[in-house]
N, C-alpha and C. Protein backbone atom coordinates (compact mmCIF):
# COMPACT_ATOMS: atom_id res chain seq x y z
N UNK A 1 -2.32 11.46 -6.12
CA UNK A 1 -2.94 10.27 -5.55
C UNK A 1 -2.61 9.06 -6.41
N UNK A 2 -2.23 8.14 -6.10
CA UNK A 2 -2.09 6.65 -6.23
C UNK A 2 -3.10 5.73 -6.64
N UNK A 3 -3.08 4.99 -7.76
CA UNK A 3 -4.61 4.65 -8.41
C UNK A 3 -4.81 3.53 -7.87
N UNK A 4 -6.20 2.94 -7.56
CA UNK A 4 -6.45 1.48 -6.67
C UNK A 4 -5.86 0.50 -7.76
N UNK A 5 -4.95 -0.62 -6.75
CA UNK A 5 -4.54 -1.86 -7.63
C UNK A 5 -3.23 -1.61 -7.60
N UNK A 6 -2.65 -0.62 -6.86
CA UNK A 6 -1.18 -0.23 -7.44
C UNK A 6 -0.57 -1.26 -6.56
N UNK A 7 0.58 -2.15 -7.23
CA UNK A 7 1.35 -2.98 -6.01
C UNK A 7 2.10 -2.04 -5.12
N UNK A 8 2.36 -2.53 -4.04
CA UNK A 8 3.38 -1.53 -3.16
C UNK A 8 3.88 -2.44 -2.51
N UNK A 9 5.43 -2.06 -1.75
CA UNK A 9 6.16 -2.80 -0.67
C UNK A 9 6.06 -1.79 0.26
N UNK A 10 6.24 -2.22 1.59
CA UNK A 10 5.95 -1.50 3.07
C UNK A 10 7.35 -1.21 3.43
N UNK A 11 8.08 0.07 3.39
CA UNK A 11 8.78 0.53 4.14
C UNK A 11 9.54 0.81 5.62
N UNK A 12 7.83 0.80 6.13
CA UNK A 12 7.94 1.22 7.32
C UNK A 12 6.97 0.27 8.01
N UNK A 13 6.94 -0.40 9.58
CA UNK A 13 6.47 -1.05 9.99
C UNK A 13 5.93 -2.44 9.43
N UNK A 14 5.49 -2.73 8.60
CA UNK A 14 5.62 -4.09 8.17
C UNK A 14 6.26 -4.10 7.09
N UNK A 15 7.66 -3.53 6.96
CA UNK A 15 8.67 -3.27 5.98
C UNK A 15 9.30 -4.53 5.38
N UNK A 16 9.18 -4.31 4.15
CA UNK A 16 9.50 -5.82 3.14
C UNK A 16 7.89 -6.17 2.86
N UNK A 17 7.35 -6.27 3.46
CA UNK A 17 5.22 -6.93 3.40
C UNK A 17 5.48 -6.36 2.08
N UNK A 18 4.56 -7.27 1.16
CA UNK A 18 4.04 -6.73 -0.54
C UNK A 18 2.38 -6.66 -0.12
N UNK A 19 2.12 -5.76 -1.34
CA UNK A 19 0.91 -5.47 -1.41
C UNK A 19 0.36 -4.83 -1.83
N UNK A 20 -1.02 -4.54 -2.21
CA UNK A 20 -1.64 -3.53 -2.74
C UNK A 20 -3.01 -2.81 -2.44
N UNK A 21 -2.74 -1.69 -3.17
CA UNK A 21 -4.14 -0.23 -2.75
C UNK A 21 -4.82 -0.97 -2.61
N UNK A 22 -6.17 -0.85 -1.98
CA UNK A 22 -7.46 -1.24 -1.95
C UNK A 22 -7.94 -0.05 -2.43
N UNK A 23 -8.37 1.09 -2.12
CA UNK A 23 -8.64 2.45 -1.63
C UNK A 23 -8.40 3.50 -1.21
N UNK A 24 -8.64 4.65 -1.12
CA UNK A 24 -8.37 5.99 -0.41
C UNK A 24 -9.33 5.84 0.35
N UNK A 25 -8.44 7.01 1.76
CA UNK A 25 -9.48 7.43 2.74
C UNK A 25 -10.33 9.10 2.34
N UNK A 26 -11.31 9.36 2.77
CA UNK A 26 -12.27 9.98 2.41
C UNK A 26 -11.95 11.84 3.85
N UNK A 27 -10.31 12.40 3.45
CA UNK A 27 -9.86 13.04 4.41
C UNK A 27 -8.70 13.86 3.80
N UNK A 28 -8.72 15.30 4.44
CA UNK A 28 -7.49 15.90 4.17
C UNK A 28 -6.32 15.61 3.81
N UNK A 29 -5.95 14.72 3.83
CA UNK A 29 -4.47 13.67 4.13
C UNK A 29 -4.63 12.90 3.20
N UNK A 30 -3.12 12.65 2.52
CA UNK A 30 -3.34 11.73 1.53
C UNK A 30 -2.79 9.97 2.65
N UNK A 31 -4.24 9.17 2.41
CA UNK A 31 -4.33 7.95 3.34
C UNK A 31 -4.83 6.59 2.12
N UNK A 32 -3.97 5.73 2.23
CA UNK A 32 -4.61 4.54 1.92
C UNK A 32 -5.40 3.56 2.43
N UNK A 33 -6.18 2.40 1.92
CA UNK A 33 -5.99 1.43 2.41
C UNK A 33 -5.72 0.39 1.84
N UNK A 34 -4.48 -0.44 2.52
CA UNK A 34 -3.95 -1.46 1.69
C UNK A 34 -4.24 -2.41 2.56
N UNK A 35 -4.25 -3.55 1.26
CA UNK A 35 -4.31 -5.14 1.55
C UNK A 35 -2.90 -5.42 1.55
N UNK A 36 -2.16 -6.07 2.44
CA UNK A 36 -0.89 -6.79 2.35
C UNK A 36 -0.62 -8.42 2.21
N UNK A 37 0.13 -9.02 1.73
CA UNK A 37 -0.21 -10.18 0.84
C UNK A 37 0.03 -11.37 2.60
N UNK A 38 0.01 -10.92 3.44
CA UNK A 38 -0.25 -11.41 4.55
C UNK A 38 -1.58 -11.74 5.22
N UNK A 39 -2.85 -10.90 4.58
CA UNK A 39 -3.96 -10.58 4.45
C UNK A 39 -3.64 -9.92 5.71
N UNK A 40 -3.38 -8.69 5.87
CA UNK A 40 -3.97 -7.60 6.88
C UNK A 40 -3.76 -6.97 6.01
N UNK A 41 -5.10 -5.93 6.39
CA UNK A 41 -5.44 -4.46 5.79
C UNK A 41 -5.13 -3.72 6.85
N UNK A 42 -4.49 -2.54 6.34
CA UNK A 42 -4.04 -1.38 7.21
C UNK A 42 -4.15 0.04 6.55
N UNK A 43 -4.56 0.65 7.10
CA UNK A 43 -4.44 2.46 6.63
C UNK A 43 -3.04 3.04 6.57
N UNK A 44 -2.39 3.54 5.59
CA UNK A 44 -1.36 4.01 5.78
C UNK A 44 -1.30 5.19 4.46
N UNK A 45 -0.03 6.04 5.12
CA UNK A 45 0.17 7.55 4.42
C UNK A 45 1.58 6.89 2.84
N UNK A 46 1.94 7.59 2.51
CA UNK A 46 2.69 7.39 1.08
C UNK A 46 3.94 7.05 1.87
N UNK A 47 4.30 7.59 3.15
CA UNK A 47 5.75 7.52 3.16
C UNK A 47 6.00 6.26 3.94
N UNK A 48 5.09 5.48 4.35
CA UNK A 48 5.08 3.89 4.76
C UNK A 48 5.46 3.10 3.62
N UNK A 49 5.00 3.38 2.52
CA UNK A 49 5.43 2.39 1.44
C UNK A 49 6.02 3.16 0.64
N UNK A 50 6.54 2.04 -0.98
CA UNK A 50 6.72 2.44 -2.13
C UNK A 50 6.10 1.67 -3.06
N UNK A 51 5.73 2.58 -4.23
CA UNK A 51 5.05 1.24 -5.26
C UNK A 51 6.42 0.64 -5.90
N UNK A 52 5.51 -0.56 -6.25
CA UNK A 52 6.32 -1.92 -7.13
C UNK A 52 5.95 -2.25 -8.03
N UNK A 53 6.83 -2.65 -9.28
CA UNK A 53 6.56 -2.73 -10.49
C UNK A 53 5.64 -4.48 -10.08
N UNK A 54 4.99 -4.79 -11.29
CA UNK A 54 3.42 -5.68 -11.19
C UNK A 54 4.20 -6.64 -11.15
N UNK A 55 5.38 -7.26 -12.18
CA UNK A 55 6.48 -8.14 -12.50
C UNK A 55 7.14 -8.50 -11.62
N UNK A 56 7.38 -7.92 -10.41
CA UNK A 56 8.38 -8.35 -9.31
C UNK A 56 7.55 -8.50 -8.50
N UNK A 57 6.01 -9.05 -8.37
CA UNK A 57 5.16 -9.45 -7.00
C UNK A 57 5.55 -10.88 -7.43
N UNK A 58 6.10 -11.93 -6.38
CA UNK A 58 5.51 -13.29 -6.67
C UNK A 58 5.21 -13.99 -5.50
């Protein structure tokens, strides 16, 4: 599991979007929820994104 605060870029569907964990979902499945620097929050699985080093958000 992925610790809250982690930056991430979106892969898949809002692919290129930066952003980061808010939270886990409370479920079998490993589920996030991220804030994207667009301000939408969305639920998504690991293979929608990748994390990003803290230095390359601007």
């Amino acid at each position: 599991m992925l610790e809250k605060g982690t930056p991430i870029i979106m892969t898949k569907g809002y692919k290129g979007e930066r952003g980061m964990i808010l939270d886990t979902v409370n479920s079998d499945y490993e589920f996030y929820i991220l804030k994207l620097d667009n301000g939408i929050q969305i639920v998504a699985g690991p293979s929608a994104f990748e994390t990003a080093v803290e230095e390359e958000r601007q």
